[in-house]
PDB file of N, CA and C in Angstrom:
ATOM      1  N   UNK A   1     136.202 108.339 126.924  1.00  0.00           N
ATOM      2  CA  UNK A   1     135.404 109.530 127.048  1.00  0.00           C
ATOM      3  C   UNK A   1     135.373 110.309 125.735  1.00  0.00           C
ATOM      4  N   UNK A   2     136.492 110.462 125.277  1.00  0.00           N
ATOM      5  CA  UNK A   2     136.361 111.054 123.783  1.00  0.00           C
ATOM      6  C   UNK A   2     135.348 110.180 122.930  1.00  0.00           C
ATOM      7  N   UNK A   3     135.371 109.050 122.741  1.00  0.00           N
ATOM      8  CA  UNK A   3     134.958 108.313 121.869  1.00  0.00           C
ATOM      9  C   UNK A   3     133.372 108.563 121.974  1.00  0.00           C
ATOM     10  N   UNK A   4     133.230 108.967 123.455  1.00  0.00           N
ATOM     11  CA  UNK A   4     131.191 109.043 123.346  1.00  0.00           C
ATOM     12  C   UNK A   4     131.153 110.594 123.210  1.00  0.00           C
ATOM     13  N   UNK A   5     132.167 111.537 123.205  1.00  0.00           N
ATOM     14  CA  UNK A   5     131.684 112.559 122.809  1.00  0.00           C
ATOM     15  C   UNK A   5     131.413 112.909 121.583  1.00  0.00           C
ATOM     16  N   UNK A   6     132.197 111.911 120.785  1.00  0.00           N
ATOM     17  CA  UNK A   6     132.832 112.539 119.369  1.00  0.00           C
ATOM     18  C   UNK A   6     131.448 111.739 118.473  1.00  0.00           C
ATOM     19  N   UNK A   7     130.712 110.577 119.309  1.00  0.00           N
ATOM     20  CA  UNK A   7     129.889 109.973 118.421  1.00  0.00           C
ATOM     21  C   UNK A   7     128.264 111.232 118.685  1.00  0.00           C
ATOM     22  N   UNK A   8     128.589 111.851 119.995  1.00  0.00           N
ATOM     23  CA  UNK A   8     127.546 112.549 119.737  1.00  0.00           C
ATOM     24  C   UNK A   8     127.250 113.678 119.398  1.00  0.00           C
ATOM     25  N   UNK A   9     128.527 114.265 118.598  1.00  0.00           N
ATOM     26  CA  UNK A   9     128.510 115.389 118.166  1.00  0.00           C
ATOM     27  C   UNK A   9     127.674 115.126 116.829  1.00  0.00           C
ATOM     28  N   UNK A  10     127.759 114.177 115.879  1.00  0.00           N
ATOM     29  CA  UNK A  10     126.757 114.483 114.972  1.00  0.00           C
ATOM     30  C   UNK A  10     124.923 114.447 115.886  1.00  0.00           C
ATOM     31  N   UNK A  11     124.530 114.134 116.893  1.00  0.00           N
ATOM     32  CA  UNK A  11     123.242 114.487 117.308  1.00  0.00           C
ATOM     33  C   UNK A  11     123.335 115.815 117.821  1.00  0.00           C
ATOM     34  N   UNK A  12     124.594 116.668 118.068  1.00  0.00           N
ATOM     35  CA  UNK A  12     124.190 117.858 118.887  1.00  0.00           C
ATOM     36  C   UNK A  12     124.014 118.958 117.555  1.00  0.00           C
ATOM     37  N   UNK A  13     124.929 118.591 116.898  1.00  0.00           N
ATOM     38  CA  UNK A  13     125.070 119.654 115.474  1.00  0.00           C
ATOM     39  C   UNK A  13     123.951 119.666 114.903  1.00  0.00           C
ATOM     40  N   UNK A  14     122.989 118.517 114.776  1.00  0.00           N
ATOM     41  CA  UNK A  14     121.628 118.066 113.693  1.00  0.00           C
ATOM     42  C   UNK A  14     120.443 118.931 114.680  1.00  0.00           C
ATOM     43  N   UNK A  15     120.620 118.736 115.828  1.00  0.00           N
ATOM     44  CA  UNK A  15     119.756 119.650 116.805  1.00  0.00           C
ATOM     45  C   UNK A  15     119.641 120.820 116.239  1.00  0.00           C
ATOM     46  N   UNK A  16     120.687 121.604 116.247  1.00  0.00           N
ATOM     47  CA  UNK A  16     121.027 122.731 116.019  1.00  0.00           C
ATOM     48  C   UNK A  16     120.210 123.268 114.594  1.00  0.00           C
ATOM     49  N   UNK A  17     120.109 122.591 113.796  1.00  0.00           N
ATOM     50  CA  UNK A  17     119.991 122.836 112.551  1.00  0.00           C
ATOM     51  C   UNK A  17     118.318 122.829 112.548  1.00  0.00           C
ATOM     52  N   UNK A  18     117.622 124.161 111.693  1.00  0.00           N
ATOM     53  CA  UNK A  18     116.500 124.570 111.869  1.00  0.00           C
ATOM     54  C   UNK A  18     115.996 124.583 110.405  1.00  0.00           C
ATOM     55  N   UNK A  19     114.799 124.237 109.989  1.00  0.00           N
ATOM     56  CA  UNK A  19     114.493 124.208 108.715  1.00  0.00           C
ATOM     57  C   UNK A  19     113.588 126.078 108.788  1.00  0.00           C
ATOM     58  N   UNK A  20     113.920 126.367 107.340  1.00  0.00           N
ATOM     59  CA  UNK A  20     113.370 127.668 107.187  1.00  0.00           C
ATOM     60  C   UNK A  20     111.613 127.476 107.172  1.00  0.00           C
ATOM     61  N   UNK A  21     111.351 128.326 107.973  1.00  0.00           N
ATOM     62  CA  UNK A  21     109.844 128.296 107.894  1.00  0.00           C
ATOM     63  C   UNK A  21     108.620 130.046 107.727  1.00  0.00           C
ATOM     64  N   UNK A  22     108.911 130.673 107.006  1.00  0.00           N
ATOM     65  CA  UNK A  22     108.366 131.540 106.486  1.00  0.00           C
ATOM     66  C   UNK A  22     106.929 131.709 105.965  1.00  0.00           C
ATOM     67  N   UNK A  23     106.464 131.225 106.070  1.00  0.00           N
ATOM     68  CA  UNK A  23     104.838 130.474 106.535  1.00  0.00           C
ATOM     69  C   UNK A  23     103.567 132.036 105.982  1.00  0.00           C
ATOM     70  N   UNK A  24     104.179 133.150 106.878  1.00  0.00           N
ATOM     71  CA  UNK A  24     103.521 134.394 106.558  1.00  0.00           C
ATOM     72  C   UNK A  24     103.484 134.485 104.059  1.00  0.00           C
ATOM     73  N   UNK A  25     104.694 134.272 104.186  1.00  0.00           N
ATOM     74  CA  UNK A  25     104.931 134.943 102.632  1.00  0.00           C
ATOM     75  C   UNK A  25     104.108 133.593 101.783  1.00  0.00           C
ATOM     76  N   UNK A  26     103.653 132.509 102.224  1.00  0.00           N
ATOM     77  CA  UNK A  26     102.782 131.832 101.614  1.00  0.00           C
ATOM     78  C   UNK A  26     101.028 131.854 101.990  1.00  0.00           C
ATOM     79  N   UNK A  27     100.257 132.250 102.433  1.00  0.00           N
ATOM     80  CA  UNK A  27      99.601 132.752 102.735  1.00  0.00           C
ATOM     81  C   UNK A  27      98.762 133.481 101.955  1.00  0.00           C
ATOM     82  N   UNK A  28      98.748 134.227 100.912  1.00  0.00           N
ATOM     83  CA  UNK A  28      98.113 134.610  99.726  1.00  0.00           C
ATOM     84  C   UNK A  28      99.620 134.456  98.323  1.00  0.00           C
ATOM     85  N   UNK A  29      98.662 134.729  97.560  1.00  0.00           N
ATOM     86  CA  UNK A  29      99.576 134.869  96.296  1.00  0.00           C
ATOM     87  C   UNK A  29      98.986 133.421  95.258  1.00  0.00           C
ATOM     88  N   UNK A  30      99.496 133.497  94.123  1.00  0.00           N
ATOM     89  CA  UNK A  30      99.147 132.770  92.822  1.00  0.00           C
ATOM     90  C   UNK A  30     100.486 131.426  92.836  1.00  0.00           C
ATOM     91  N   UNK A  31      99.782 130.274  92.646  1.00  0.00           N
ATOM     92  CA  UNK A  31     100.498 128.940  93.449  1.00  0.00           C
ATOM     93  C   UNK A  31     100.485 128.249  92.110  1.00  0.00           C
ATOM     94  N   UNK A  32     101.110 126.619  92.205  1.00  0.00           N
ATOM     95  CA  UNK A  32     101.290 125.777  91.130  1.00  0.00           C
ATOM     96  C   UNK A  32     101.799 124.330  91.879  1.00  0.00           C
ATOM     97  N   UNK A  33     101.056 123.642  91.603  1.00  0.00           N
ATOM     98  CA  UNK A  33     101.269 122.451  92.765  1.00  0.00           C
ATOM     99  C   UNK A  33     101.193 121.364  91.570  1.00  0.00           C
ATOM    100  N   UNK A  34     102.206 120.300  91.453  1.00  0.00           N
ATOM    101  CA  UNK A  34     102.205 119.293  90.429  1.00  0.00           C
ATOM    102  C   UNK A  34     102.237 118.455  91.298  1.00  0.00           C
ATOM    103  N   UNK A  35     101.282 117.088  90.382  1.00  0.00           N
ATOM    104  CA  UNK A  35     101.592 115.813  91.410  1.00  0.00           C
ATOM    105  C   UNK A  35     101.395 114.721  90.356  1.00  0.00           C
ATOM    106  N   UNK A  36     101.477 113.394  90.531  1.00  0.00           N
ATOM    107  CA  UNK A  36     101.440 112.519  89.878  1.00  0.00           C
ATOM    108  C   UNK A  36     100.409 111.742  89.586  1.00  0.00           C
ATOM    109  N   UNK A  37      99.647 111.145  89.226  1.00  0.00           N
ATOM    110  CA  UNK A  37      98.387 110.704  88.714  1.00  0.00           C
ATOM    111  C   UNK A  37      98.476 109.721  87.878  1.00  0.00           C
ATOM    112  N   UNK A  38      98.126 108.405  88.064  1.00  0.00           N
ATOM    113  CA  UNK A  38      98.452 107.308  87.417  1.00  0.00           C
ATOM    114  C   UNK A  38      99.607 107.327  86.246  1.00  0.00           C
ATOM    115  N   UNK A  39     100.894 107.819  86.831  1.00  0.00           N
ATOM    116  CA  UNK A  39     101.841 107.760  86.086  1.00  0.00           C
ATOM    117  C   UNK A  39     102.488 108.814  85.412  1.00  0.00           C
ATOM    118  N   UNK A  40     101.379 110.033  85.333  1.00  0.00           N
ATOM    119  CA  UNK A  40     101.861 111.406  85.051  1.00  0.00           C
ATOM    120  C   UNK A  40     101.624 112.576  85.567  1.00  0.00           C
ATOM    121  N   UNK A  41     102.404 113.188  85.387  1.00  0.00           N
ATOM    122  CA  UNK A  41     102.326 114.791  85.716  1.00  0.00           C
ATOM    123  C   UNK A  41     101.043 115.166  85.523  1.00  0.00           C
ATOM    124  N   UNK A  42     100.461 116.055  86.613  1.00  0.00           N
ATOM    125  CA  UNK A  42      99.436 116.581  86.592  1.00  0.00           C
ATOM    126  C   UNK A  42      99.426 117.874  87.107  1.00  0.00           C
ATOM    127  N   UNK A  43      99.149 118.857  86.675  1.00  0.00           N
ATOM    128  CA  UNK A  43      99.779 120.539  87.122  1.00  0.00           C
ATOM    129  C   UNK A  43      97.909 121.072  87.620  1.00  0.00           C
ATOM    130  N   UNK A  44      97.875 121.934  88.904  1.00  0.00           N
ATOM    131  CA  UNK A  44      97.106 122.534  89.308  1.00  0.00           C
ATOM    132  C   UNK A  44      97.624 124.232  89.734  1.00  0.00           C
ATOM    133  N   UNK A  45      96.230 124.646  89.004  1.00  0.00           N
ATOM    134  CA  UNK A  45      97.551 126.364  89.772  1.00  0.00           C
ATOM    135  C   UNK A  45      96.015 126.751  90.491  1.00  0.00           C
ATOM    136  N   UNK A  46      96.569 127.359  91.527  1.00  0.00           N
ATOM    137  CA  UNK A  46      95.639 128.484  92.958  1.00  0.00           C
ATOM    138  C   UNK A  46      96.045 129.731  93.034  1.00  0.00           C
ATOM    139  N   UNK A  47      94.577 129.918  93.575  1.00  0.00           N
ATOM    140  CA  UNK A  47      95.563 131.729  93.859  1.00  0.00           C
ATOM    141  C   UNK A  47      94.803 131.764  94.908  1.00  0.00           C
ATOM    142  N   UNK A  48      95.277 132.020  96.163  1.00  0.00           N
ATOM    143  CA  UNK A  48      94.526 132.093  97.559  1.00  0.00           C
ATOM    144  C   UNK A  48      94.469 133.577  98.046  1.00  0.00           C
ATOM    145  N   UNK A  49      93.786 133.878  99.160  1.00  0.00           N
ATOM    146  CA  UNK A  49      93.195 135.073  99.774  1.00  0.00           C
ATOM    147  C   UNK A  49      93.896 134.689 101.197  1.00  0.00           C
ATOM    148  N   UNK A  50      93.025 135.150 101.950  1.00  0.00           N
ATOM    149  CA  UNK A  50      92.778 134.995 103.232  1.00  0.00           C
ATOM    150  C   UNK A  50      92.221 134.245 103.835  1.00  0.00           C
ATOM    151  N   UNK A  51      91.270 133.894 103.300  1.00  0.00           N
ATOM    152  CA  UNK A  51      90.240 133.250 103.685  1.00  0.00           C
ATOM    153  C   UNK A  51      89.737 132.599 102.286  1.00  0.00           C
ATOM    154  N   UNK A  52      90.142 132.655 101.301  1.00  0.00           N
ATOM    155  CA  UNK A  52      89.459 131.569  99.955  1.00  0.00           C
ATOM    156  C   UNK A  52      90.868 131.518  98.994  1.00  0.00           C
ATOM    157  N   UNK A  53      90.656 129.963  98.485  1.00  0.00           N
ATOM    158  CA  UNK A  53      91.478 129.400  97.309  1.00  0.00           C
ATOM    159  C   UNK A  53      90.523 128.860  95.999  1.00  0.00           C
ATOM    160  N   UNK A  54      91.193 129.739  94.979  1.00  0.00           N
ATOM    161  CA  UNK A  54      90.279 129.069  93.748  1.00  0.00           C
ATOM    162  C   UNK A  54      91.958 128.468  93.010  1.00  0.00           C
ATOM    163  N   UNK A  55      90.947 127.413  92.662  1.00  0.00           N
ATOM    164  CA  UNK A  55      91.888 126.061  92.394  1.00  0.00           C
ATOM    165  C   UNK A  55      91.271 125.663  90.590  1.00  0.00           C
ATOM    166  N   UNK A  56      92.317 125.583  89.869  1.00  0.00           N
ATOM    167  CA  UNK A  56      92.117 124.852  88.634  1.00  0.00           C
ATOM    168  C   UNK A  56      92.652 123.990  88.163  1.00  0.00           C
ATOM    169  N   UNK A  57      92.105 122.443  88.059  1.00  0.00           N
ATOM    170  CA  UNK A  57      92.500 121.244  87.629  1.00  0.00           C
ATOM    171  C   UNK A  57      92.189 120.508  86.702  1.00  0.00           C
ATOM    172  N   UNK A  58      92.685 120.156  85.581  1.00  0.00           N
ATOM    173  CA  UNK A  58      92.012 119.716  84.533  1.00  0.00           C
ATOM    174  C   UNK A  58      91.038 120.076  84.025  1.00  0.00           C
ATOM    175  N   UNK A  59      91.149 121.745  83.936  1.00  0.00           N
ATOM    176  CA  UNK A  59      90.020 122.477  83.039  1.00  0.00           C
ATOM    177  C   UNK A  59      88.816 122.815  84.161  1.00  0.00           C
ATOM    178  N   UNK A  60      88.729 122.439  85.354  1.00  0.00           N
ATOM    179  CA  UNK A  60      87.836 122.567  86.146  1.00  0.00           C
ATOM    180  C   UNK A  60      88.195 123.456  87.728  1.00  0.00           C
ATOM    181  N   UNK A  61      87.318 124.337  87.644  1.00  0.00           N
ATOM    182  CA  UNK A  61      87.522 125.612  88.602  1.00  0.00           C
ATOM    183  C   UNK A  61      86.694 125.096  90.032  1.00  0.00           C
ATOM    184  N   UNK A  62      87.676 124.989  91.407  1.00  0.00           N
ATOM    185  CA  UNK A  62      86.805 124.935  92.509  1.00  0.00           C
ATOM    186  C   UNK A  62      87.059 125.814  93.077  1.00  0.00           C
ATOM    187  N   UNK A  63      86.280 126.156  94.304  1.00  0.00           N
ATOM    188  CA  UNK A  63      86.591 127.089  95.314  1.00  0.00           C
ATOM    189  C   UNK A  63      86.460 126.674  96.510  1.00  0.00           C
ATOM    190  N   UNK A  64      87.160 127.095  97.604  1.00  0.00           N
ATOM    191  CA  UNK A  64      87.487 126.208  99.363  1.00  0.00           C
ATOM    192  C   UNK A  64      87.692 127.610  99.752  1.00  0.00           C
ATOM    193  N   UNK A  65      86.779 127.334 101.262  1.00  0.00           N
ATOM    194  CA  UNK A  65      86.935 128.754 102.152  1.00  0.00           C
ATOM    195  C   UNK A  65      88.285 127.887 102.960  1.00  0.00           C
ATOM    196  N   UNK A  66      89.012 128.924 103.615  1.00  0.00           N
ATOM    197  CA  UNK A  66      90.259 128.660 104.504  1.00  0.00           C
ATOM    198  C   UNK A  66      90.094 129.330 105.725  1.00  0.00           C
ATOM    199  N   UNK A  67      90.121 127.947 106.975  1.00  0.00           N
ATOM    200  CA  UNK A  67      90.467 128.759 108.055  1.00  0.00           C
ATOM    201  C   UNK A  67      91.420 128.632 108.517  1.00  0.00           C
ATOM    202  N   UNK A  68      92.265 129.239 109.239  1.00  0.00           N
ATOM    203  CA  UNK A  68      93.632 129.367 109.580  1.00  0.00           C
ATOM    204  C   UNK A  68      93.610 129.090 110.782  1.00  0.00           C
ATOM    205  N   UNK A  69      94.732 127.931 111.443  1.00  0.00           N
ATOM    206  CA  UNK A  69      94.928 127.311 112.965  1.00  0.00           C
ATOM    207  C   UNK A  69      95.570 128.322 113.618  1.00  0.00           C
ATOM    208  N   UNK A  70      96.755 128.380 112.590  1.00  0.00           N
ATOM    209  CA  UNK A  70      97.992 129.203 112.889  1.00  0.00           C
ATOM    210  C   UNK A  70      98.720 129.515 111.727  1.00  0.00           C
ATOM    211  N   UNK A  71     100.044 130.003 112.127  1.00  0.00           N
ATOM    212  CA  UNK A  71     100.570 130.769 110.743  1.00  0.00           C
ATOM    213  C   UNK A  71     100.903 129.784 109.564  1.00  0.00           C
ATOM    214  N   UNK A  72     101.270 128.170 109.778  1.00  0.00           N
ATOM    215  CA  UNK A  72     101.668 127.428 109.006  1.00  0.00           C
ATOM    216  C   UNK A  72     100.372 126.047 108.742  1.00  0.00           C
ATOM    217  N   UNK A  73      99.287 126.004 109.831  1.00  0.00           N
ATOM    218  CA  UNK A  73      98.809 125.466 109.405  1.00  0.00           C
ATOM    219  C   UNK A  73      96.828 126.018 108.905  1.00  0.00           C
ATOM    220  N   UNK A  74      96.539 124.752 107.984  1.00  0.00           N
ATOM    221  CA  UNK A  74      95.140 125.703 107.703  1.00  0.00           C
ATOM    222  C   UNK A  74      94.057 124.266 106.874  1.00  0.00           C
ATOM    223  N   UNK A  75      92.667 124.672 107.456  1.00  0.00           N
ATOM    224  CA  UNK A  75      91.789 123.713 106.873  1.00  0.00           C
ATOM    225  C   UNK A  75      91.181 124.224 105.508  1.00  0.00           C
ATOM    226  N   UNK A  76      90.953 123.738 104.504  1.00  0.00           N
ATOM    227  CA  UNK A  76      90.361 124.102 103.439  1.00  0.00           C
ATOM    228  C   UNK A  76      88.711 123.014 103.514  1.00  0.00           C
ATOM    229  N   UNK A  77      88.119 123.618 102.898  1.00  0.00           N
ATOM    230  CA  UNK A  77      86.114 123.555 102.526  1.00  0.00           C
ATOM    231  C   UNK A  77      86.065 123.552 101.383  1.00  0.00           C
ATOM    232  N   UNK A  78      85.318 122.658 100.109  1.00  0.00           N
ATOM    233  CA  UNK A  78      85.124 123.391  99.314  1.00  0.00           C
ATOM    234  C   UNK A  78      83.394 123.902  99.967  1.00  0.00           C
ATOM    235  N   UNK A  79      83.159 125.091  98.768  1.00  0.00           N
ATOM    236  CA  UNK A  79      82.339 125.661  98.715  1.00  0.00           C
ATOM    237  C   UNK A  79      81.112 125.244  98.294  1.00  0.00           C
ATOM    238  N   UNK A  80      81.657 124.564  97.321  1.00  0.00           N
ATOM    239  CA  UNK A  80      80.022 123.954  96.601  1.00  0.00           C
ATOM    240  C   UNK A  80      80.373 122.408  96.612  1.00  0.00           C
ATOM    241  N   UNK A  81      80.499 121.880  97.633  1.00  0.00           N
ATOM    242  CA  UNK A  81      80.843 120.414  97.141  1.00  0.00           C
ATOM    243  C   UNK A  81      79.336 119.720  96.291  1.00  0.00           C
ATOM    244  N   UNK A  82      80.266 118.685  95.912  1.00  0.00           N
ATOM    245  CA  UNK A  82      79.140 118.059  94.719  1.00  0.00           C
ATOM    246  C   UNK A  82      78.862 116.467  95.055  1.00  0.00           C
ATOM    247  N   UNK A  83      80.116 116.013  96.108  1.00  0.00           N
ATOM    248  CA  UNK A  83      79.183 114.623  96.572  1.00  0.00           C
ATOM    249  C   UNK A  83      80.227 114.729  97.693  1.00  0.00           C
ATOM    250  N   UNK A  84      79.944 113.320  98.384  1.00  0.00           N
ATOM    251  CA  UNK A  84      80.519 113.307  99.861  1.00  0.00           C
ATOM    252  C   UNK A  84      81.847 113.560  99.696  1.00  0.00           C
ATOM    253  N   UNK A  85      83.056 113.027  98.854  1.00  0.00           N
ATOM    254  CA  UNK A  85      84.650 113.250  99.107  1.00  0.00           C
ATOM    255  C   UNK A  85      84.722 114.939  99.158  1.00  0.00           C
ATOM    256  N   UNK A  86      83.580 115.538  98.180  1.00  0.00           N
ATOM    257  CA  UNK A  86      84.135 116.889  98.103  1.00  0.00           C
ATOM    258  C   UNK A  86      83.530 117.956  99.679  1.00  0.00           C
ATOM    259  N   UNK A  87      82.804 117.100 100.186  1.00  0.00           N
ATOM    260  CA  UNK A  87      82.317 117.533 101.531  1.00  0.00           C
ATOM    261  C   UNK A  87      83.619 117.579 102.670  1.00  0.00           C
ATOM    262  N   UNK A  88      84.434 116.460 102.460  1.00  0.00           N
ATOM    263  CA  UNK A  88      85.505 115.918 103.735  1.00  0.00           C
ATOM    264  C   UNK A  88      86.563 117.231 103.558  1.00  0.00           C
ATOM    265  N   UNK A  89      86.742 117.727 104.640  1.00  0.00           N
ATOM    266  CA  UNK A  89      87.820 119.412 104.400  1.00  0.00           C
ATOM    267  C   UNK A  89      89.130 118.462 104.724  1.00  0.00           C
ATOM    268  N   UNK A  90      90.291 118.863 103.818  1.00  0.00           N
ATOM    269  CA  UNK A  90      91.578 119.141 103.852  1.00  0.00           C
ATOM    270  C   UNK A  90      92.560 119.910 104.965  1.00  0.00           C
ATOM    271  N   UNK A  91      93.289 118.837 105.820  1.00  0.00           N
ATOM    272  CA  UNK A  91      94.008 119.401 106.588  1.00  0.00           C
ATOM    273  C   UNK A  91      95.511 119.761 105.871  1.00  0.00           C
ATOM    274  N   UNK A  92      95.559 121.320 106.005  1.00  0.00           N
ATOM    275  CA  UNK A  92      97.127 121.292 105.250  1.00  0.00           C
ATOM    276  C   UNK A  92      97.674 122.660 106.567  1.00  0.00           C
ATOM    277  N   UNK A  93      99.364 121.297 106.275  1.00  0.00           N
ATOM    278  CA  UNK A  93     100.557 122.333 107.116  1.00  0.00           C
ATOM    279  C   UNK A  93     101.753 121.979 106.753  1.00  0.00           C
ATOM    280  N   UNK A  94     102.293 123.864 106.493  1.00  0.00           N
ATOM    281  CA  UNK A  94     103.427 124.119 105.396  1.00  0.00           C
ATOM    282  C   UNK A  94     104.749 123.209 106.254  1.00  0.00           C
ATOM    283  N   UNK A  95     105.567 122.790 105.975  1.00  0.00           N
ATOM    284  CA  UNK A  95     106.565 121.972 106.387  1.00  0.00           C
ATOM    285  C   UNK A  95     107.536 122.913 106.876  1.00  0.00           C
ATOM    286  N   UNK A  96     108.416 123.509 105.137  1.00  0.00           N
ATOM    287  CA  UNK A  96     109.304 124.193 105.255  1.00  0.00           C
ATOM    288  C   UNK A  96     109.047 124.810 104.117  1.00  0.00           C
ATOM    289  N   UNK A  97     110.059 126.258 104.311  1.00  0.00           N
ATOM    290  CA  UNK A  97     109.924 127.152 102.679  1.00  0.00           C
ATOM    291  C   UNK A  97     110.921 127.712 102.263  1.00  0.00           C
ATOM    292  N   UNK A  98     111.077 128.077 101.041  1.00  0.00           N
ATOM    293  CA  UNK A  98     112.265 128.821 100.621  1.00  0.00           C
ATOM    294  C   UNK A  98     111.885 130.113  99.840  1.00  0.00           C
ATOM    295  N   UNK A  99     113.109 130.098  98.842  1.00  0.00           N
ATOM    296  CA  UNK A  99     112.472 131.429  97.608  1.00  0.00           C
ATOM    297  C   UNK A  99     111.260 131.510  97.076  1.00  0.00           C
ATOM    298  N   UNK A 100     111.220 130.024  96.603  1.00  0.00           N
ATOM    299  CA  UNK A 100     110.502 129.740  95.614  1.00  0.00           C
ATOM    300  C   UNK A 100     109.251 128.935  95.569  1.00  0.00           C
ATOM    301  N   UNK A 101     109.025 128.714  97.373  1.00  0.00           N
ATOM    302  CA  UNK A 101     107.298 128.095  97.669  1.00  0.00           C
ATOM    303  C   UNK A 101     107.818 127.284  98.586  1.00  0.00           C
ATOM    304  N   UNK A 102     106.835 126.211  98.629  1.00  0.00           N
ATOM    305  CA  UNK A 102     106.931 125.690  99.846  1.00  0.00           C
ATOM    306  C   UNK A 102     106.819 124.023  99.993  1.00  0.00           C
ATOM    307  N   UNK A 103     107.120 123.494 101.003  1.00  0.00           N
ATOM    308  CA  UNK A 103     106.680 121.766 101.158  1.00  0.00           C
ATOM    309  C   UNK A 103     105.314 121.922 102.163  1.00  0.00           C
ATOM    310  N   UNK A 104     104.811 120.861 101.522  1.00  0.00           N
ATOM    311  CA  UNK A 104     103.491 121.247 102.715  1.00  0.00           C
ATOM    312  C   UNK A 104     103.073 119.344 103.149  1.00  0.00           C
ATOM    313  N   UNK A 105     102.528 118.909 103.929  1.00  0.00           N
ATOM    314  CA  UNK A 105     101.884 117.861 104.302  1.00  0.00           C
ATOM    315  C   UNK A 105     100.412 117.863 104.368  1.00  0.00           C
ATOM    316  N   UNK A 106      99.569 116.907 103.953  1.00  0.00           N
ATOM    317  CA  UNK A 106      97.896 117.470 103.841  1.00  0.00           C
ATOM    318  C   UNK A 106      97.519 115.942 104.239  1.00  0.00           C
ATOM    319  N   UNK A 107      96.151 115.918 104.260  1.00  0.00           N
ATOM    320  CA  UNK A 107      95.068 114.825 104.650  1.00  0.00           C
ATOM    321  C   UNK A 107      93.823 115.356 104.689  1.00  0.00           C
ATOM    322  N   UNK A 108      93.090 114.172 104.468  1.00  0.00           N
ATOM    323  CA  UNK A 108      91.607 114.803 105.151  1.00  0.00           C
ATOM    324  C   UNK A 108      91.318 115.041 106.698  1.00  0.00           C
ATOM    325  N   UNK A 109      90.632 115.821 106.968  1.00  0.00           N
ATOM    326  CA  UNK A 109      90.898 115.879 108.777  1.00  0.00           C
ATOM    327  C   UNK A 109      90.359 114.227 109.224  1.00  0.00           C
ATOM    328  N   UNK A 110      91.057 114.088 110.000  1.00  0.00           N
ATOM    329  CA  UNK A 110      90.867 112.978 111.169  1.00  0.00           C
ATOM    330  C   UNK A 110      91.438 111.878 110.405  1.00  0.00           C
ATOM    331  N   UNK A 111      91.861 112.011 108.970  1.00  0.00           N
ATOM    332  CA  UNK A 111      92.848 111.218 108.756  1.00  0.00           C
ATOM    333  C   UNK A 111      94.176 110.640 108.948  1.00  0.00           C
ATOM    334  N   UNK A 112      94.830 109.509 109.222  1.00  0.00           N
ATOM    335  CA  UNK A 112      96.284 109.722 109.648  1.00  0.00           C
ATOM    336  C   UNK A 112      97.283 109.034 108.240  1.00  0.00           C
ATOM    337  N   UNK A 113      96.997 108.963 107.217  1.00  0.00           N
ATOM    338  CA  UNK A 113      97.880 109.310 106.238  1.00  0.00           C
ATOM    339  C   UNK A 113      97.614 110.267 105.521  1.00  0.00           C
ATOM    340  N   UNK A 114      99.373 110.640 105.972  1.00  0.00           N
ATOM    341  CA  UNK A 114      99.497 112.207 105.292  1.00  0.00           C
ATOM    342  C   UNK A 114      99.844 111.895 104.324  1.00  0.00           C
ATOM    343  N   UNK A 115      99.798 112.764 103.083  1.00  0.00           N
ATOM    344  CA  UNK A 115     100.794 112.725 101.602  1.00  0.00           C
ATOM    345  C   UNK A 115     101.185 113.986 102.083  1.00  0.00           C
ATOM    346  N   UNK A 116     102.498 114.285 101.075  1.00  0.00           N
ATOM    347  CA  UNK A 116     103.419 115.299 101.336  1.00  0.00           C
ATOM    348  C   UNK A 116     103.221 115.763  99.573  1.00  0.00           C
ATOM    349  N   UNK A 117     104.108 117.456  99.575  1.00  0.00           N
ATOM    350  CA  UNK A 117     103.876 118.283  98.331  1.00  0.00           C
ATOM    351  C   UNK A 117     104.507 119.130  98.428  1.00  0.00           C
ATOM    352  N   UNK A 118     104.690 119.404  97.274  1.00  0.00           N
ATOM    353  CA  UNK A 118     105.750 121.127  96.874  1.00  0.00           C
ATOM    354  C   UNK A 118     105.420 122.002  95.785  1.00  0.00           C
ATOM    355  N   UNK A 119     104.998 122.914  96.419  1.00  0.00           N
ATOM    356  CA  UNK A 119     104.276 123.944  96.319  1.00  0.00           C
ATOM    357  C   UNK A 119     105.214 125.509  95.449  1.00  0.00           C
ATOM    358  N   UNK A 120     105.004 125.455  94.137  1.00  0.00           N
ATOM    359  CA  UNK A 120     105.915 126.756  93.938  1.00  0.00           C
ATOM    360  C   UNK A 120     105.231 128.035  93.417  1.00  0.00           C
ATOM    361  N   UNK A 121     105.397 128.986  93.930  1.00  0.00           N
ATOM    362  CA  UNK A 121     104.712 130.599  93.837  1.00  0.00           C
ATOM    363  C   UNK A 121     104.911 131.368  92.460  1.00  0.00           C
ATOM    364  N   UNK A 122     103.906 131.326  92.079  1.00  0.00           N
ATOM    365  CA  UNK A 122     104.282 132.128  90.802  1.00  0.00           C
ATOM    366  C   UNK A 122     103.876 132.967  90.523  1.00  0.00           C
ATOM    367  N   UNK A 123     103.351 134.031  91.667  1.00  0.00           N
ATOM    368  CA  UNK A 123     102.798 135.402  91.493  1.00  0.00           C
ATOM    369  C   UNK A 123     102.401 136.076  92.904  1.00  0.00           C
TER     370      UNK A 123
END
């Protein structure tokens, strides 16, 4: 009897354990999202609203209206798309967060591979 309690104390303790999710304090503010791109670093910074994100990537400025599901998750549009990929809206929802920004998971809607990201606030 000990022996099946003691193996399931690491599943009761891991239960227990809650990832921080602060979801409200990301929501507006000035962002910086790096990702990788055939082998290198590639830096994008946002600064979102309420309802709009202007995004700059490689010298090039877009804009996406945002609607909000709920507090952690949200679809992005761009505004002026310019051919079909930029038509398909972005499903994004924040994971977990800390001080310093956030993890988020995204796709195109009705897609089922997600990529994952980390997101840090710099204003």
């Amino acid at each position: 009897m000990k022996k099946i309690a003691l193996a399931l104390l690491p599943f009761v303790l891991t239960s227990c354990y809650n990832q921080e999710r602060n979801c409200n304090d990301y929501k507006t503010g000035k962002f910086e999202f790096t990702q990788e791109i055939n082998g290198k670093p590639m830096k994008s910074v946002f600064e979102r609203t309420e309802n709009q994100q202007i995004e700059t990537f490689n010298g090039k400025t877009d804009t996406a209206s945002i609607r909000w599901i709920n507090d952690c998750e949200f679809v992005l549009q761009k505004t002026h798309p310019k051919n079909m990929q930029d038509k398909k809206a972005i499903s994004m929802k924040i994971l977990t967060t800390n001080a310093k920004g956030y993890t988020f998971e995204y796709s195109f809607v009705g897609d089922t591979k997600k990529q994952k990201g980390t997101v840090t606030k710099i204003d």
